[in-house]
Protein backbone atom coordinates (compact mmCIF):
# COMPACT_ATOMS: atom_id res chain seq x y z
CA UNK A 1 139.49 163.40 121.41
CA UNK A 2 139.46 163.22 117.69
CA UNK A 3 138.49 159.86 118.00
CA UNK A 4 135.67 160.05 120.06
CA UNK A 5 133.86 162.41 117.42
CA UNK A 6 134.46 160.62 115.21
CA UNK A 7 132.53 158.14 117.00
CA UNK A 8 129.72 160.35 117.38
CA UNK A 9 129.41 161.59 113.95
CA UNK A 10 128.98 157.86 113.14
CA UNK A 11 126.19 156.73 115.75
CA UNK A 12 124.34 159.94 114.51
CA UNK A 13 124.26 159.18 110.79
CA UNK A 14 123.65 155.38 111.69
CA UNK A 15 120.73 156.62 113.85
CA UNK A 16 119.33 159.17 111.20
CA UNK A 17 120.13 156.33 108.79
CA UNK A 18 117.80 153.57 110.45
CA UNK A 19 114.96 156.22 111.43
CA UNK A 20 114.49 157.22 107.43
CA UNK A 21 114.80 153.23 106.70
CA UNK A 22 111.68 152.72 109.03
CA UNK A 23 109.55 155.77 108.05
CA UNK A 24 109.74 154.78 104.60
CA UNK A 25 109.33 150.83 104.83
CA UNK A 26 108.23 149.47 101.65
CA UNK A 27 104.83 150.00 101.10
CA UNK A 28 104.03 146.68 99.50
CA UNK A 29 104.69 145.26 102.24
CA UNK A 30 102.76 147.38 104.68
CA UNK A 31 100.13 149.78 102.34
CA UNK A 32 99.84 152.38 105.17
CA UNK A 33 103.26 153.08 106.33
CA UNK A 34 104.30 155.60 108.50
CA UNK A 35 105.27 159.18 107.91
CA UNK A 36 104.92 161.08 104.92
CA UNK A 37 104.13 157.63 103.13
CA UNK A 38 101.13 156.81 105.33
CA UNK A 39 97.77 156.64 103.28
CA UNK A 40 93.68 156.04 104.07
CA UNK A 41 92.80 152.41 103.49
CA UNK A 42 89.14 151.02 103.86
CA UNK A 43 89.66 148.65 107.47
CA UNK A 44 86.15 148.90 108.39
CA UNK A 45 84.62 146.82 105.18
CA UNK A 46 87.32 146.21 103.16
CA UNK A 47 89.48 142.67 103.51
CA UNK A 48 92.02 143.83 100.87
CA UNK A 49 94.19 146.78 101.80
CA UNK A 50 94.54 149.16 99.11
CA UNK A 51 95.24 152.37 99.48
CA UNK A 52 92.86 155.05 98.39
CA UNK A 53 95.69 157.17 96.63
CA UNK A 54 96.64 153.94 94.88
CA UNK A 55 93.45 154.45 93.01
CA UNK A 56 93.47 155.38 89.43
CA UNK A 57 90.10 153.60 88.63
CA UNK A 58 87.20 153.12 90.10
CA UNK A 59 83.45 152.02 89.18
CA UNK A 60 80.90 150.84 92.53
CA UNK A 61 78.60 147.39 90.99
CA UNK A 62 76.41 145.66 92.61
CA UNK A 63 75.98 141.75 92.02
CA UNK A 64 73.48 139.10 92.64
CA UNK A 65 74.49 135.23 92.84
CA UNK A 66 71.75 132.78 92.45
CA UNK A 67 72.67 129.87 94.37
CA UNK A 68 70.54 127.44 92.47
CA UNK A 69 72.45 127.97 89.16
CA UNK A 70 74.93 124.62 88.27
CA UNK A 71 77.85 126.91 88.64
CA UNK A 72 77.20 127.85 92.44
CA UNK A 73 75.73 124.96 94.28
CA UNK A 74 78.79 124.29 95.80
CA UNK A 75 77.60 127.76 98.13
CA UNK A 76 73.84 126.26 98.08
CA UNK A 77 74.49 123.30 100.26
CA UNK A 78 73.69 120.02 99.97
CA UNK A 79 70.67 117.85 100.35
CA UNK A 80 66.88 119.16 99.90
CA UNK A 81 67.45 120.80 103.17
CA UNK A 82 70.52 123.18 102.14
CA UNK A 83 71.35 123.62 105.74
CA UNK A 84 75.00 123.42 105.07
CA UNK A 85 74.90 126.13 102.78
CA UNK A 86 76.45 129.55 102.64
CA UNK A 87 72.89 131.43 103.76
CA UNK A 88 72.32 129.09 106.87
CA UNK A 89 76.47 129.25 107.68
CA UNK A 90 75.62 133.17 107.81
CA UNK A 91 72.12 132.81 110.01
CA UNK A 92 73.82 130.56 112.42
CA UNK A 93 77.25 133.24 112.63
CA UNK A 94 74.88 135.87 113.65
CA UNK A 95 72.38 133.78 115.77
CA UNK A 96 74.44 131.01 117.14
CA UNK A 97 77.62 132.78 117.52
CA UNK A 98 77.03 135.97 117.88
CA UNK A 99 80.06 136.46 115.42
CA UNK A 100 78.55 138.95 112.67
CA UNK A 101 76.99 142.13 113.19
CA UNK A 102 73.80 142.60 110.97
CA UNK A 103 72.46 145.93 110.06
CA UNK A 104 68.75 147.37 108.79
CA UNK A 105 70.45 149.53 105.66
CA UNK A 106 73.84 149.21 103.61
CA UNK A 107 74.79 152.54 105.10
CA UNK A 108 75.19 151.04 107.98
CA UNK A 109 73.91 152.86 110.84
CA UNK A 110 70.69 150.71 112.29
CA UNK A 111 71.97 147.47 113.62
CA UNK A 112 69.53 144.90 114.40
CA UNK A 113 69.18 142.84 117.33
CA UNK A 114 69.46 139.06 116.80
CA UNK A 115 65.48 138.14 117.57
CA UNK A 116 64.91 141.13 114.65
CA UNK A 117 66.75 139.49 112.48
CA UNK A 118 65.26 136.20 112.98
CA UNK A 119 61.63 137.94 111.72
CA UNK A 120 63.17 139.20 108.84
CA UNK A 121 64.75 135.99 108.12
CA UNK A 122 62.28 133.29 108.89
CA UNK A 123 58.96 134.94 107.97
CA UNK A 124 57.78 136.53 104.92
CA UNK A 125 55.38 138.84 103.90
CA UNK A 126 52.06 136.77 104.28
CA UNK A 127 53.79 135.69 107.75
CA UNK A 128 54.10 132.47 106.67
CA UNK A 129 57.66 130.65 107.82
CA UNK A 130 60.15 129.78 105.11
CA UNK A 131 62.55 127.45 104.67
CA UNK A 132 66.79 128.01 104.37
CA UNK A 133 66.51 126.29 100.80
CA UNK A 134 64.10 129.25 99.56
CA UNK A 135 66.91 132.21 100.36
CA UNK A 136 68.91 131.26 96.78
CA UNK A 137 69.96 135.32 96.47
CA UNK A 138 73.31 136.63 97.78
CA UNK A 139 73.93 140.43 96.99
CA UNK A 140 77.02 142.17 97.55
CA UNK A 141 78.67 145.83 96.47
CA UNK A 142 82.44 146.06 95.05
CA UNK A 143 84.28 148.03 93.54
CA UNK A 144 86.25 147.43 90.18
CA UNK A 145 89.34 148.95 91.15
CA UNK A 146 92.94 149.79 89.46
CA UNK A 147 95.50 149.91 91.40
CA UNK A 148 98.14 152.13 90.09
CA UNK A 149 100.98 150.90 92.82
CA UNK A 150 100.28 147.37 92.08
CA UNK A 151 99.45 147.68 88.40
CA UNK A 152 96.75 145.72 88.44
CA UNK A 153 92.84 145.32 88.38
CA UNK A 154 91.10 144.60 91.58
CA UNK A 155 87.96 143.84 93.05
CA UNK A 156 87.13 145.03 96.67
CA UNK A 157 84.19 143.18 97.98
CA UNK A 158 82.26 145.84 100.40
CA UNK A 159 79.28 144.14 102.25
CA UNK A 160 77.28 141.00 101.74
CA UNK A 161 73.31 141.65 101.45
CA UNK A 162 70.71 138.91 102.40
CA UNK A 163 68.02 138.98 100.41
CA UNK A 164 64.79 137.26 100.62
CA UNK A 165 63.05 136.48 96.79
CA UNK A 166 60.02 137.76 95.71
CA UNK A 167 58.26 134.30 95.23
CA UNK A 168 59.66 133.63 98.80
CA UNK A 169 58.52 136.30 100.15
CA UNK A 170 54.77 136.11 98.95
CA UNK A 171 54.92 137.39 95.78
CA UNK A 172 55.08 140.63 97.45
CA UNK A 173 58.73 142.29 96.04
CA UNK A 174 61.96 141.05 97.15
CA UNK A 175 62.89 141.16 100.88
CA UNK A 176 66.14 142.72 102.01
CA UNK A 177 67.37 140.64 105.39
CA UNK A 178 70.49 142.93 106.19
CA UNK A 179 73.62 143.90 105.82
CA UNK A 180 76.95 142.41 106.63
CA UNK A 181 80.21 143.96 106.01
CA UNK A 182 82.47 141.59 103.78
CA UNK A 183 85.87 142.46 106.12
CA UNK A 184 83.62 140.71 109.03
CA UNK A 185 82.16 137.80 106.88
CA UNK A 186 85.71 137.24 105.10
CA UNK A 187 87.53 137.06 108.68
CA UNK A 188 85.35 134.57 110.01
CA UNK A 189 85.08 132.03 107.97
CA UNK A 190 88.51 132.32 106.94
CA UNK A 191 89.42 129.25 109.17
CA UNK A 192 86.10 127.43 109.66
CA UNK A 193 86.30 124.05 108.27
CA UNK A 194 82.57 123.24 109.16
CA UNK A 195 81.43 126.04 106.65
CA UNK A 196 82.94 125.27 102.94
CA UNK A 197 83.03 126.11 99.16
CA UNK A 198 82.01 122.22 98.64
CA UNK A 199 84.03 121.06 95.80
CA UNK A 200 81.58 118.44 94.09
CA UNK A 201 84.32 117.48 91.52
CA UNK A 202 87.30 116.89 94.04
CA UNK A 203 86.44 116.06 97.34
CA UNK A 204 90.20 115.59 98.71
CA UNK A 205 89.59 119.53 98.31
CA UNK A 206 87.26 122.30 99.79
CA UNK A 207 87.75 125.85 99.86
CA UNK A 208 87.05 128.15 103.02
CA UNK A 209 84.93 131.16 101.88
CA UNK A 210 87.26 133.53 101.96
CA UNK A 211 89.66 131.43 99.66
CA UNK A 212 86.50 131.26 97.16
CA UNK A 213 85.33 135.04 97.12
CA UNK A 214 89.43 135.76 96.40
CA UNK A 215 89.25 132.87 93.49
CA UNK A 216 85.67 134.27 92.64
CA UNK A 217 84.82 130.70 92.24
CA UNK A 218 80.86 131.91 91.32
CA UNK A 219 78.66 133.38 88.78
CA UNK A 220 76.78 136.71 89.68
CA UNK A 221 75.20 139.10 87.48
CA UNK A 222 75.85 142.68 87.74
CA UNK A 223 71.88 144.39 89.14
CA UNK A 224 73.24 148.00 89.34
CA UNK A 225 76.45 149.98 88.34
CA UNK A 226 77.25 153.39 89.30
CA UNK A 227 74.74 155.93 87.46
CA UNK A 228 74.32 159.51 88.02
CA UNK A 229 70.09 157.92 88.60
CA UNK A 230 71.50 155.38 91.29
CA UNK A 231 69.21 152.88 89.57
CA UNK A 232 69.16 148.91 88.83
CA UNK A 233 69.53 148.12 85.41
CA UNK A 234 66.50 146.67 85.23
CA UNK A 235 64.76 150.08 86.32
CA UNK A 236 67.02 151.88 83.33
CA UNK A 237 65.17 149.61 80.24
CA UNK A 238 62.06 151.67 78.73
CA UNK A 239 58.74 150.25 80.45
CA UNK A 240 57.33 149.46 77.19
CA UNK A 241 60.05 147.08 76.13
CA UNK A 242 58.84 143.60 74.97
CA UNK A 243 61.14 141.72 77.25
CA UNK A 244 62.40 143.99 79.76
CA UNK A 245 63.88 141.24 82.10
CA UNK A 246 66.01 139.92 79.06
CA UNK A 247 67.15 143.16 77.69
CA UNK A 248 68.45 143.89 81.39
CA UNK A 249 70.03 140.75 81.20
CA UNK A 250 71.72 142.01 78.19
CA UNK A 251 73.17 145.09 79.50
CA UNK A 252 74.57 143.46 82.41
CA UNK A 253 76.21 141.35 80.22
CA UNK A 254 77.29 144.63 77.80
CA UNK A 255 78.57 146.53 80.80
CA UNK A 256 80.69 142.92 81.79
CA UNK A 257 82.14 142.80 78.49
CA UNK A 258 83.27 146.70 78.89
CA UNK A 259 85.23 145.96 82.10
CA UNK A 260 87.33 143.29 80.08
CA UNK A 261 87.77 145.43 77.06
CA UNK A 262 89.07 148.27 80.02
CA UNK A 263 91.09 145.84 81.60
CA UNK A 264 92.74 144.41 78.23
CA UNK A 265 92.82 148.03 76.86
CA UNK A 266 95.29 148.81 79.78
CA UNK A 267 97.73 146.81 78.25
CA UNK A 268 97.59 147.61 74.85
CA UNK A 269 99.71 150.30 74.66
């Protein structure tokens, strides 16, 4: 009799044992967890999981990359044409594949149909048709993130915006296209071999997208940072500056250098 609960003492503390064990899995490993260790992560635009309690930091920029600088044609494309370039990749996700959802406004709640976004994307103001070659712009939103768990600085790439240039679009403002979230765009072309970083240097060797946002293997410059007037830099520099598009340059650049004096100042100590 003795023996027997004995037994069951044991298969109760093994039991309570392995049931704490799984409720508190390392969280590295899986950031949301279960039980008292479960957290909110960002799974609707987000392709990193970090947990929001995990941040200690945070700052919202948004970033333009001009394809047609040296340091990014290998997102342009190829050729005069461009066609097998990062914009027309996107168009023919949406169009041809049906693969991307594409929304009117970065919060997110108009979609647009697929023969919308063709009009947005084809025509510009003077309703004139444009070529891929002449969309050189790709916007997106991150945030500069530390990660207190992980001990480390992180961006979290939000959405992609598709923007059509003023000179493109008739001299008549720049054009926004839509909006893709990044989680959608980083998930699909994670294994498409058709649609590549082109490595001009090394051609035994292409990157995926994906692999090239995570390397950030491109120049941007930072358009807006968060501001208690939500406004672009550009819009922040006093109108009767004698070279407001180069002084805005200049700030971007100032509030750049700031993140890596934050970053290195972590450290320091």
């Amino acid at each position: 009799m003795a023996q027997v609960k004995y037994s069951i003492a044991i298969g109760i503390l093994l039991f309570m044992f392995c049931a704490t064990a799984f409720a508190q899995r390392a969280t590295s490993v899986s950031p949301s967890g279960y039980g008292d260790r479960k957290f909110r992560v960002d799974t609707l635009f987000s392709a990193k999981s970090i947990r929001e309690d995990d941040k200690m930091y945070q700052v919202e920029i948004w970033r333009r990359i001009d394809l047609r600088e040296k340091f990014n044609l290998s997102w342009f494309g190829s050729g005069d044409s461009r066609r097998n370039g990062v914009i027309n990749n996107i168009y023919k996700a949406i169009v041809e594949e049906n693969a991307l959802e594409v929304f009117a406004d970065d919060e997110f709640k108009r979609p647009l149909s697929i023969s919308e976004f063709q009009e947005r994307f084809w025509v510009n103001a003077a309703g004139d048709s444009i070529f891929v070659k002449n969309l050189y712009y790709l916007d997106f939103k991150e945030d500069f993130i530390f990660d207190k768990h992980h001990s480390q600085v992180r961006f979290d790439i939000k959405y992609i915006e598709l923007v059509m240039p003023s000179q493109t679009n008739a001299n008549a403002g720049q054009k926004t296209i839509g909006f893709i979230r990044f989680k959608d765009f980083y998930e699909y072309f994670s294994d498409r071999e058709d649609a590549v970083w082109y490595n001009y240097a090394n051609t035994s060797k292409h990157l995926t997208y994906d692999q090239a946002f995570d390397l950030r293997m491109f120049r941007s410059v930072v358009r807006r940072f968060t501001n208690p007037d939500e406004a672009l830099i550009a819009d922040l520099i006093p109108v009767n500056h004698p070279n407001p598009d180069f002084q805005a340059y200049i700030e971007a650049l100032d509030f750049e250098y700031r993140l890596l004096e934050f970053e290195n100042g972590l450290w320091e100590w």
